[in-house]
PDB file of N, CA and C in Angstrom:
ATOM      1  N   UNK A   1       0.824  -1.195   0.000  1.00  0.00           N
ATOM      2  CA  UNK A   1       0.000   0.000   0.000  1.00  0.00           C
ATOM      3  C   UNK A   1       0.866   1.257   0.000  1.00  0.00           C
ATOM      4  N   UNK A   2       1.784   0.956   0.537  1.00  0.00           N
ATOM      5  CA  UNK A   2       2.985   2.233   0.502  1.00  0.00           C
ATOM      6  C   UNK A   2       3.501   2.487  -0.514  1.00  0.00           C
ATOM      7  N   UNK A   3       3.839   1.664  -1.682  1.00  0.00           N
ATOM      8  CA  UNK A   3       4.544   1.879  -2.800  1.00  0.00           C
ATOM      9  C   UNK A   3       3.140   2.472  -3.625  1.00  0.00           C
ATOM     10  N   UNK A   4       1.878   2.020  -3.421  1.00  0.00           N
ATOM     11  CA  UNK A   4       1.160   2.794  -4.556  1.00  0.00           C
ATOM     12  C   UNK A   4       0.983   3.793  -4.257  1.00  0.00           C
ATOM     13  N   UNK A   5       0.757   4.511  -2.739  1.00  0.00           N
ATOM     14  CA  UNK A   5       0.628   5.735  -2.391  1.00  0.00           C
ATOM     15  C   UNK A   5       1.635   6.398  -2.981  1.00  0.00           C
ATOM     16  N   UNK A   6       3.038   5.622  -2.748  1.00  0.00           N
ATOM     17  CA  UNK A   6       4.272   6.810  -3.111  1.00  0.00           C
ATOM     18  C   UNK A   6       4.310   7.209  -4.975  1.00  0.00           C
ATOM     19  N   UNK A   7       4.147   5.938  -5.283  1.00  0.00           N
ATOM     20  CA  UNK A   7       3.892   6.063  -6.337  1.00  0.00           C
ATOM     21  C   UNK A   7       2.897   7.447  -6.976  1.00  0.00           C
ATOM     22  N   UNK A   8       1.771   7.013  -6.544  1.00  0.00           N
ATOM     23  CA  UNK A   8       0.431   8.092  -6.699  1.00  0.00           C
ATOM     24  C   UNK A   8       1.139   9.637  -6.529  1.00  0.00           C
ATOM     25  N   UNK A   9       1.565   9.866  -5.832  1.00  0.00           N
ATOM     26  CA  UNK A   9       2.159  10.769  -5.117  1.00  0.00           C
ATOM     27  C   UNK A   9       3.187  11.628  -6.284  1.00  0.00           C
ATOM     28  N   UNK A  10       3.968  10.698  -6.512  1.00  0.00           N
ATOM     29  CA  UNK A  10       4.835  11.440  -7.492  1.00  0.00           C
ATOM     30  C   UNK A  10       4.638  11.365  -9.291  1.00  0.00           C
ATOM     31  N   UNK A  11       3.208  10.386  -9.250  1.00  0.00           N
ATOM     32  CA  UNK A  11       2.935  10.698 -10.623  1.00  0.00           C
ATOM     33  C   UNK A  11       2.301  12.018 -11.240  1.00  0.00           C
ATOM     34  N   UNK A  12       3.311  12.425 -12.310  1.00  0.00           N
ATOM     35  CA  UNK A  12       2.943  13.878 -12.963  1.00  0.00           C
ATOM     36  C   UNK A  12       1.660  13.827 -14.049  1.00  0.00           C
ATOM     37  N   UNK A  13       1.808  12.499 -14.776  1.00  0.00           N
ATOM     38  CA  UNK A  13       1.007  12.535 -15.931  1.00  0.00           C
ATOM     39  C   UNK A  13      -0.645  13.093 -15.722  1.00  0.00           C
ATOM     40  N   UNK A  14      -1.083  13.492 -14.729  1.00  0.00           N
ATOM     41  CA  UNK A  14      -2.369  14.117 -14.810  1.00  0.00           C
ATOM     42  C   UNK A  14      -2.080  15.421 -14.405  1.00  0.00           C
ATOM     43  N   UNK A  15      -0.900  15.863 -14.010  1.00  0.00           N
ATOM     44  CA  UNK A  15      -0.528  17.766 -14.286  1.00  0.00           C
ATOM     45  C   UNK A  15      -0.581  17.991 -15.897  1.00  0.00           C
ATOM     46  N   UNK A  16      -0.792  17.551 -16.874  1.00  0.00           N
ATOM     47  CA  UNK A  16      -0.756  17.584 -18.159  1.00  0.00           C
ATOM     48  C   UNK A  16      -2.014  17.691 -18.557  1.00  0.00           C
ATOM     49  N   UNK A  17      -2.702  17.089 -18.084  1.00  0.00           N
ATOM     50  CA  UNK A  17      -4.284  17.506 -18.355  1.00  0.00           C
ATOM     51  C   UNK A  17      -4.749  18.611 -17.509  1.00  0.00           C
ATOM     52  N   UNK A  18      -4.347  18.939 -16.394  1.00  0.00           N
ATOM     53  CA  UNK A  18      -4.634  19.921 -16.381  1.00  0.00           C
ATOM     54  C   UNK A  18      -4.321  21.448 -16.696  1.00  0.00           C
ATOM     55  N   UNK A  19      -3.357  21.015 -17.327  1.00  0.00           N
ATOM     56  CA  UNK A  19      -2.501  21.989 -18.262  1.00  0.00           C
ATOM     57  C   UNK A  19      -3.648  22.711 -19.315  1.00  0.00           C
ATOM     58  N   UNK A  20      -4.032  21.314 -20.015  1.00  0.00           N
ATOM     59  CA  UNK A  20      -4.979  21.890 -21.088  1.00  0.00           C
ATOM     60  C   UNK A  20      -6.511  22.027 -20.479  1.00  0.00           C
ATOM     61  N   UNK A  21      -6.422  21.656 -19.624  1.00  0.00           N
ATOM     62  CA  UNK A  21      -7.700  22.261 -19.079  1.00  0.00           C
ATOM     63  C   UNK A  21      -7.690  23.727 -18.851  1.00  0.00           C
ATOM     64  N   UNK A  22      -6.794  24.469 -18.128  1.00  0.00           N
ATOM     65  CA  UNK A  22      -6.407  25.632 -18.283  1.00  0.00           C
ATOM     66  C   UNK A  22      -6.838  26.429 -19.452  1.00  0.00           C
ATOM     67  N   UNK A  23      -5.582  25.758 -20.203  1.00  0.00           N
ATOM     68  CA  UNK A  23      -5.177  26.622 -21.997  1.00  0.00           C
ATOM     69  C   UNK A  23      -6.930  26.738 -22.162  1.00  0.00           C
ATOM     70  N   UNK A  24      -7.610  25.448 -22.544  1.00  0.00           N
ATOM     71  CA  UNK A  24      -8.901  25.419 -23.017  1.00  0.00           C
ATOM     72  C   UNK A  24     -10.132  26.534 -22.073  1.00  0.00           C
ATOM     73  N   UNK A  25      -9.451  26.668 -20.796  1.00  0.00           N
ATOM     74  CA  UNK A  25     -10.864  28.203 -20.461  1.00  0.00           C
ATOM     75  C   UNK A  25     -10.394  29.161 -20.821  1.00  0.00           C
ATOM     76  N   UNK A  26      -8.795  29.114 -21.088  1.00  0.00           N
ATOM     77  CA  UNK A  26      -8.353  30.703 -21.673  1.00  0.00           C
ATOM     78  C   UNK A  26      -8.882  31.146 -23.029  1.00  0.00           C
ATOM     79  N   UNK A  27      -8.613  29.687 -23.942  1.00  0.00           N
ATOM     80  CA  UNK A  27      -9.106  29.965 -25.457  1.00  0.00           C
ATOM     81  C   UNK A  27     -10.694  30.438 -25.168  1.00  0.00           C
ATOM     82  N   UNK A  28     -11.623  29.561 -24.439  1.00  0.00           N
ATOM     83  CA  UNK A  28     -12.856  29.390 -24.802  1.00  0.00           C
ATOM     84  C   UNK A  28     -13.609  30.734 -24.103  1.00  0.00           C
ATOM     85  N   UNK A  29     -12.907  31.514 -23.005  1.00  0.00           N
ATOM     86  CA  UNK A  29     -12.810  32.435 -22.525  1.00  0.00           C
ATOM     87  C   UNK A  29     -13.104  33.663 -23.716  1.00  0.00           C
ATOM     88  N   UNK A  30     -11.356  33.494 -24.362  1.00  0.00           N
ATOM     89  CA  UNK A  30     -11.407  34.742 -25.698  1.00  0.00           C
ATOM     90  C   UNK A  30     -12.187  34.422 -26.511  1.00  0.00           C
ATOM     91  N   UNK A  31     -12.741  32.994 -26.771  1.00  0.00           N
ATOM     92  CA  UNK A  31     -13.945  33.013 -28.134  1.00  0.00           C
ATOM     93  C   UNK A  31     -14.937  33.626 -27.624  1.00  0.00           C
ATOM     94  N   UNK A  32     -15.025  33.907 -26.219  1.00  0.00           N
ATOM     95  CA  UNK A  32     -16.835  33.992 -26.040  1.00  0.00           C
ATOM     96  C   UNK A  32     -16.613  36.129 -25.852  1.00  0.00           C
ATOM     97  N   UNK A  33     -15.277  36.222 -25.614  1.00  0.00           N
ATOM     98  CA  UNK A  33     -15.161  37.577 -25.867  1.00  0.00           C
ATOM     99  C   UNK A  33     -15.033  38.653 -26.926  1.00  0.00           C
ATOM    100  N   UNK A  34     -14.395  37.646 -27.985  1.00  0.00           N
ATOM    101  CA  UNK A  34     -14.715  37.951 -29.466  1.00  0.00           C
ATOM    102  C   UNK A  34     -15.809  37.662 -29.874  1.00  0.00           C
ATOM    103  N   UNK A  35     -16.810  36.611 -29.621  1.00  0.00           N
ATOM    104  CA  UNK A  35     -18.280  36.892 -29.980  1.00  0.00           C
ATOM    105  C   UNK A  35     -18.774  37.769 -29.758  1.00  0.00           C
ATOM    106  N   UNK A  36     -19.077  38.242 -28.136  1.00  0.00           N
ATOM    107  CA  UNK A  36     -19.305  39.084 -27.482  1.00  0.00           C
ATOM    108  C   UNK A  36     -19.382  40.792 -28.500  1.00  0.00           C
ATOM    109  N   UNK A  37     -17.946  40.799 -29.044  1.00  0.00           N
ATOM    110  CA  UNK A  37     -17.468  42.067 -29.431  1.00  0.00           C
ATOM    111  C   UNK A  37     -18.053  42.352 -30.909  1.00  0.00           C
ATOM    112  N   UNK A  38     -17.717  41.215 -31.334  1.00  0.00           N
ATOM    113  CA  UNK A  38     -18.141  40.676 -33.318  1.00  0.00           C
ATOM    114  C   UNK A  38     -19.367  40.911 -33.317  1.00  0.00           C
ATOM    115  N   UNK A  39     -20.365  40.524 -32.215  1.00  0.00           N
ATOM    116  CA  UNK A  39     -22.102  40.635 -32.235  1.00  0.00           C
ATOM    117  C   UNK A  39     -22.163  41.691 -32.351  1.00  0.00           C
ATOM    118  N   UNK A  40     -21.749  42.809 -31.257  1.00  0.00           N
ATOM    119  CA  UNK A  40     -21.881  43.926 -31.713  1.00  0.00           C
ATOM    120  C   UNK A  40     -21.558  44.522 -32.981  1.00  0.00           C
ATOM    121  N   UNK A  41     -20.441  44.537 -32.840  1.00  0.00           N
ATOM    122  CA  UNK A  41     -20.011  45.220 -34.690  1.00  0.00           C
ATOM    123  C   UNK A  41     -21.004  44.891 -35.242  1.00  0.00           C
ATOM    124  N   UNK A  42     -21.326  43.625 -35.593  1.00  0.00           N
ATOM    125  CA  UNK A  42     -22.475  43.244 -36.613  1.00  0.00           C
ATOM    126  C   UNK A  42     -23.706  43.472 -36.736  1.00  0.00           C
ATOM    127  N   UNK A  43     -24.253  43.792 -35.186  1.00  0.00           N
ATOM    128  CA  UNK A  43     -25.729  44.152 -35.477  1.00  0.00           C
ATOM    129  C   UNK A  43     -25.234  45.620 -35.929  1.00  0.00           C
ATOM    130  N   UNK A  44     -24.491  46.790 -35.419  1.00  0.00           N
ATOM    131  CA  UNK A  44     -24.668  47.977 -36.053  1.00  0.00           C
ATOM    132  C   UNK A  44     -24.525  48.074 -37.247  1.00  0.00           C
ATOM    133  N   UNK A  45     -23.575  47.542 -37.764  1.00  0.00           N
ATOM    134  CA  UNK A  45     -23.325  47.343 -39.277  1.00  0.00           C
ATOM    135  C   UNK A  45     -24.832  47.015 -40.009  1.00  0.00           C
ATOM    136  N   UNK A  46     -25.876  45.893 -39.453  1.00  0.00           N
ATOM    137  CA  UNK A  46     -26.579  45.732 -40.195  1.00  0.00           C
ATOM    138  C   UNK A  46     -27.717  46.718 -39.909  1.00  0.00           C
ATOM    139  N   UNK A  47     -27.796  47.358 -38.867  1.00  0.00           N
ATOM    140  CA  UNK A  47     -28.771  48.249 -38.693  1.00  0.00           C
ATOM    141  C   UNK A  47     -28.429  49.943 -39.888  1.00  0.00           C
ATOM    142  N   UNK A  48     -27.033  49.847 -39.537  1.00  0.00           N
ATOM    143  CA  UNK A  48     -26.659  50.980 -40.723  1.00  0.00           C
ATOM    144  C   UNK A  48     -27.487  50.451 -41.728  1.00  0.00           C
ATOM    145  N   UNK A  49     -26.893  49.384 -42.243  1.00  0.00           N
ATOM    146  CA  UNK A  49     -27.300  48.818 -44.181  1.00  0.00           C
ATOM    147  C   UNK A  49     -28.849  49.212 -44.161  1.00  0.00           C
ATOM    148  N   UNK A  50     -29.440  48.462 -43.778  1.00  0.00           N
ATOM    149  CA  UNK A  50     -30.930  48.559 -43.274  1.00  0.00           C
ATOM    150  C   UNK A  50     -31.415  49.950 -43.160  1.00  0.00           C
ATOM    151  N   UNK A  51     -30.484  51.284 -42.628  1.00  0.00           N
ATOM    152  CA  UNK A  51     -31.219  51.969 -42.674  1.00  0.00           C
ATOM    153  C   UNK A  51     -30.678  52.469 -44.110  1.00  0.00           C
ATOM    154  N   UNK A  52     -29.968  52.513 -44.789  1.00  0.00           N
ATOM    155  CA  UNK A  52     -29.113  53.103 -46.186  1.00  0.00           C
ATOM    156  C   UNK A  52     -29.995  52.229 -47.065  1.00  0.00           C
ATOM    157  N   UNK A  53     -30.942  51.222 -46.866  1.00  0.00           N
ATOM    158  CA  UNK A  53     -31.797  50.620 -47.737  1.00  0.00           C
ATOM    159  C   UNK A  53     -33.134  51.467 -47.487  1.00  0.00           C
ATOM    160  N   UNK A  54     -33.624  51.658 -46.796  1.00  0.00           N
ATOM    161  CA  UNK A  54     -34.591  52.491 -46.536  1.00  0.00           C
ATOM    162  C   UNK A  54     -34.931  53.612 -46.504  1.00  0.00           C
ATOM    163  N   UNK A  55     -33.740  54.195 -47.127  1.00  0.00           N
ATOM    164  CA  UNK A  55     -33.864  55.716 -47.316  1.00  0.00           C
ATOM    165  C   UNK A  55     -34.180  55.973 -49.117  1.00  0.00           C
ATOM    166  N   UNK A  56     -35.705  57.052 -48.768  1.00  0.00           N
ATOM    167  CA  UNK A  56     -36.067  57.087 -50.035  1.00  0.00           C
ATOM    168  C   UNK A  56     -34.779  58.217 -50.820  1.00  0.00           C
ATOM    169  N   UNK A  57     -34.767  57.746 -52.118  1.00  0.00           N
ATOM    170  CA  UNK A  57     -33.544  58.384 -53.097  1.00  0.00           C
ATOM    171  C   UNK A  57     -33.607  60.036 -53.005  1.00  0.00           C
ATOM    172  N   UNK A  58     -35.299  60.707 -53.053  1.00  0.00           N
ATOM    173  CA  UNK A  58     -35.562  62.179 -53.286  1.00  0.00           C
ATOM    174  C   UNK A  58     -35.650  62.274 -51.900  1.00  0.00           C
ATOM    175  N   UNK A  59     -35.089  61.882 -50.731  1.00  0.00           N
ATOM    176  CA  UNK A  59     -35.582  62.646 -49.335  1.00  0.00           C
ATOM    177  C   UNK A  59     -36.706  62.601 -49.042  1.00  0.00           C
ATOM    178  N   UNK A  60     -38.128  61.944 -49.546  1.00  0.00           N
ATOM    179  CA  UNK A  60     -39.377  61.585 -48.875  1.00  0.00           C
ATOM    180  C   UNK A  60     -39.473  60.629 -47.560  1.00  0.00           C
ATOM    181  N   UNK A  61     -40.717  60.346 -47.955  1.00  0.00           N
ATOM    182  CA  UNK A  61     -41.214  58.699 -46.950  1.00  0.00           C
ATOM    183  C   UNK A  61     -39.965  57.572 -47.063  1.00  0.00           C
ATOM    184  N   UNK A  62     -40.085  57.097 -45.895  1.00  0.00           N
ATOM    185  CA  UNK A  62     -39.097  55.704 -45.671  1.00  0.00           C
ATOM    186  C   UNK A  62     -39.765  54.920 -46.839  1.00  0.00           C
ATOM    187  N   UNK A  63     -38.786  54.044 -47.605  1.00  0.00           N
ATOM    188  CA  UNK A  63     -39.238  52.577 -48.551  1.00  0.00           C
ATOM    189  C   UNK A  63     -39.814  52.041 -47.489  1.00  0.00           C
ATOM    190  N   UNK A  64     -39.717  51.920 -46.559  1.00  0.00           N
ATOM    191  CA  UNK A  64     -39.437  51.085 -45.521  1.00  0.00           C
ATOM    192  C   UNK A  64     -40.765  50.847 -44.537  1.00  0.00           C
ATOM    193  N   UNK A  65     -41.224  52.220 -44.499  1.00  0.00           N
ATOM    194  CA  UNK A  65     -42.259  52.329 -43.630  1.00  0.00           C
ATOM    195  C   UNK A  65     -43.756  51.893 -44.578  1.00  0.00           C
ATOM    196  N   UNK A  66     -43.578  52.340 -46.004  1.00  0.00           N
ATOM    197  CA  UNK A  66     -44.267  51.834 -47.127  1.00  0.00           C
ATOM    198  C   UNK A  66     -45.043  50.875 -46.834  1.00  0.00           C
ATOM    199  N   UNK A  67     -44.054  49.635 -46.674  1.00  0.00           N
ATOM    200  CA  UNK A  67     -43.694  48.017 -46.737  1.00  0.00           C
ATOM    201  C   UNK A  67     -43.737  47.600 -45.736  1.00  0.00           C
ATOM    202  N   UNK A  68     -44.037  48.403 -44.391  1.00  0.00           N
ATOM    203  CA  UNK A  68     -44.657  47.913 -43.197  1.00  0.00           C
ATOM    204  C   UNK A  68     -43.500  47.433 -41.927  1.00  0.00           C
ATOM    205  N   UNK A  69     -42.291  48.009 -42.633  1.00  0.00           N
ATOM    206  CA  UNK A  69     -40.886  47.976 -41.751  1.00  0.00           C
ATOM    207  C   UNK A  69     -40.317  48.732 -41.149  1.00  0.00           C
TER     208      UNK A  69
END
């Protein structure tokens, strides 16, 4: 029982998994912070387009409001 304890004791091979357990909340960390950031950009971007589609050409009524949008 002593040799497996000692054994147990000085085996490293599961400091290695937790190695990448680490790395993997750091990555999955920055993906969810670049989503985070990218969502934004993207909805404004599409709210711009959206409104540059809806603008009538002579300065009148919205296309937009027309068409029930």
């Amino acid at each position: 029982m002593k040799n497996f304890l000692k054994s147990f004791l000085v085996d490293e091979s599961g400091a290695s998994a937790a190695e990448y357990a680490l790395i993997l909340a750091v990555v999955g960390a920055g993906i969810v912070a670049a989503a985070g950031v990218l969502g934004g950009n993207i909805r404004e971007a599409m709210s711009g387009a959206a409104e540059k589609i809806c603008e009538a050409p002579d300065g009148g009524s919205s296309l937009c409001a027309s068409a029930g949008g």
